[in-house]
N, C-alpha and C. Protein backbone atom coordinates (compact mmCIF):
# COMPACT_ATOMS: atom_id res chain seq x y z
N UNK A 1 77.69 51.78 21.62
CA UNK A 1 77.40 53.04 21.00
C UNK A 1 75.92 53.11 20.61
N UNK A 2 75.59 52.50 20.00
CA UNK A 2 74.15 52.25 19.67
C UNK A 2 73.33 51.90 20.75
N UNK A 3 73.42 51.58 22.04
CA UNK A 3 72.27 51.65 23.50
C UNK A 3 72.62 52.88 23.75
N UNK A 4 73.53 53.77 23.67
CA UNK A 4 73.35 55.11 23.53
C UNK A 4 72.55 55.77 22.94
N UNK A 5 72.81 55.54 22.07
CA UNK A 5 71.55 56.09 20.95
C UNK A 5 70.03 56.25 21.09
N UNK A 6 70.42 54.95 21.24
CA UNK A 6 68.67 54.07 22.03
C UNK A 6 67.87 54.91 23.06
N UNK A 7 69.14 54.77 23.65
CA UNK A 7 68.28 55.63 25.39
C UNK A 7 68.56 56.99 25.20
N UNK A 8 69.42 57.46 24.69
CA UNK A 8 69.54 59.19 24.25
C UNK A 8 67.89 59.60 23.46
N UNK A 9 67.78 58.80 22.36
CA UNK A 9 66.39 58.83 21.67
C UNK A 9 65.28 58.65 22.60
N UNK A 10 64.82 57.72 23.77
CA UNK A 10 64.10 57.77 24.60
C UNK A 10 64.06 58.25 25.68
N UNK A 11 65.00 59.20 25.91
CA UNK A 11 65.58 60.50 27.26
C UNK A 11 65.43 59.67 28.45
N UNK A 12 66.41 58.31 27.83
CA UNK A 12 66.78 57.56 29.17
C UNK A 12 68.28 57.25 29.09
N UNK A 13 68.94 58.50 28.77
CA UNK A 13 70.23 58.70 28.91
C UNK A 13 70.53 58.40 30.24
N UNK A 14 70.06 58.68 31.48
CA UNK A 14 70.74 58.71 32.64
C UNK A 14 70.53 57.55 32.99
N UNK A 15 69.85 56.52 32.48
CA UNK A 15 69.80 55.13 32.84
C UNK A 15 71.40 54.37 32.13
N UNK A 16 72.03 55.05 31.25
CA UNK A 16 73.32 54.70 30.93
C UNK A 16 74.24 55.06 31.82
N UNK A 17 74.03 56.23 32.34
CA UNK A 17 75.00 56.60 33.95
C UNK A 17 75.11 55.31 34.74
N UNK A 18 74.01 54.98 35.25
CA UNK A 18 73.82 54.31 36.09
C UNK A 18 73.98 52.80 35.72
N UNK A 19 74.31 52.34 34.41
CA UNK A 19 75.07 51.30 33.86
C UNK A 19 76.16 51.15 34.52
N UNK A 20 76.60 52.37 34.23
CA UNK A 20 78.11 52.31 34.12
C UNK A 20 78.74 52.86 35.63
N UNK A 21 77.83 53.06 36.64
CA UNK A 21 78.28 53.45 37.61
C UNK A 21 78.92 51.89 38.65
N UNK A 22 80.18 52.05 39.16
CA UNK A 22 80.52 51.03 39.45
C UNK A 22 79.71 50.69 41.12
N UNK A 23 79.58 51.62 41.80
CA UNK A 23 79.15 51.25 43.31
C UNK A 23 77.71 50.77 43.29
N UNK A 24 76.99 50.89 41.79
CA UNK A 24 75.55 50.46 41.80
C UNK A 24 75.44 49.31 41.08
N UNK A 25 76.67 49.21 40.72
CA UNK A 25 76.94 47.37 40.13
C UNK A 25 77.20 46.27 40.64
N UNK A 26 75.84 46.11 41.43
CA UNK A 26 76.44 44.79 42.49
C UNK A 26 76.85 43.15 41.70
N UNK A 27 76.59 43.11 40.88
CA UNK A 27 77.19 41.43 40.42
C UNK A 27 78.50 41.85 40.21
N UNK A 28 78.88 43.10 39.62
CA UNK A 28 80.76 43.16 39.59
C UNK A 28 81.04 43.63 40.77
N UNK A 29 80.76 44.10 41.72
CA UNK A 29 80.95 43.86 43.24
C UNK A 29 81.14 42.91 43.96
N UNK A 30 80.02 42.00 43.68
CA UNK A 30 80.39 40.71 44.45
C UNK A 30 81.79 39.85 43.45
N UNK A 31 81.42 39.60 42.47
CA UNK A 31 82.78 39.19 41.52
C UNK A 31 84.11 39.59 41.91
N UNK A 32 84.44 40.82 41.73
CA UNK A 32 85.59 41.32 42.37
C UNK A 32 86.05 40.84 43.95
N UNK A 33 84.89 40.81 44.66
CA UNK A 33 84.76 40.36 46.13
C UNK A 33 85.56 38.86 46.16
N UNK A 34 84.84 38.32 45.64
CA UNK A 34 85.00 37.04 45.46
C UNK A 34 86.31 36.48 44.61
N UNK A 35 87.22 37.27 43.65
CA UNK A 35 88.28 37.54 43.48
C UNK A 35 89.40 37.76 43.93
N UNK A 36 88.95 38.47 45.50
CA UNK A 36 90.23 39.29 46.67
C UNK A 36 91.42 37.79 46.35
N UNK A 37 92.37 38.22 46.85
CA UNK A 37 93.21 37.11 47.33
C UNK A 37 93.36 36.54 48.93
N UNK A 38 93.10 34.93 49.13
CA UNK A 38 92.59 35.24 50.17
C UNK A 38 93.79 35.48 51.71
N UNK A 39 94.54 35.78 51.06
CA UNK A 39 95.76 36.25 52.56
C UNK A 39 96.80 37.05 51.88
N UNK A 40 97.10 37.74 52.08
CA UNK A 40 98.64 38.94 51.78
C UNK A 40 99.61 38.71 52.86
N UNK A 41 100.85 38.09 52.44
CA UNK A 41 102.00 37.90 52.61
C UNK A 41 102.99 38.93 52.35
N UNK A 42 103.77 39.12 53.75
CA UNK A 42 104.85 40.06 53.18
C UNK A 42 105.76 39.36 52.53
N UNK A 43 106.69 40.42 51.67
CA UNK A 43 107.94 39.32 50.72
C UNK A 43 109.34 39.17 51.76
N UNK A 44 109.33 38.48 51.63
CA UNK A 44 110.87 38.20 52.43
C UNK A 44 111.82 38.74 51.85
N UNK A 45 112.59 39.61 52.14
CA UNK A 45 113.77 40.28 51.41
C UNK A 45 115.20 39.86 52.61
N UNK A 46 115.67 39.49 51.39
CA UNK A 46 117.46 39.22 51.79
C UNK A 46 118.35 40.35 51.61
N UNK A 47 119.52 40.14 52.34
CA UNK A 47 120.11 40.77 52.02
C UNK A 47 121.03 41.40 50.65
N UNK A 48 120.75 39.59 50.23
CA UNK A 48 121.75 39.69 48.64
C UNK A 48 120.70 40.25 47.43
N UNK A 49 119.47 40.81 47.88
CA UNK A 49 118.48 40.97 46.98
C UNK A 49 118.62 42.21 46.61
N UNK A 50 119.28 43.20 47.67
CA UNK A 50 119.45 44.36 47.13
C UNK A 50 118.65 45.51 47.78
N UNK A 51 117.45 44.78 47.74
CA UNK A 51 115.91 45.19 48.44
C UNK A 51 116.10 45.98 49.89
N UNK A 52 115.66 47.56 49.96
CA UNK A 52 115.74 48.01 51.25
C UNK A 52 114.66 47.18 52.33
């Protein structure tokens, strides 16, 4: 709340946009990246599971 303030007071509000914009946030880009899981498995469903 208060780096709001900050940059609202120095009419560098739109530099808080761009904080918070996610496609211009490359370290939580790569993080997330680097997060994926690395293979997707389908689930095996039985019959006694119920599961269409």
């Amino acid at each position: 709340m208060h780096i709001a303030r900050a940059l609202q007071v120095f009419g560098e509000l739109e530099q808080l946009n761009q904080l918070l914009d996610t496609p211009l946030d490359t370290v939580g880009l790569i993080w997330m990246d680097e997060n994926l899981p690395q293979r997707v498995r389908k689930s095996r469903k039985t019959p006694e599971s119920g599961a269409f």
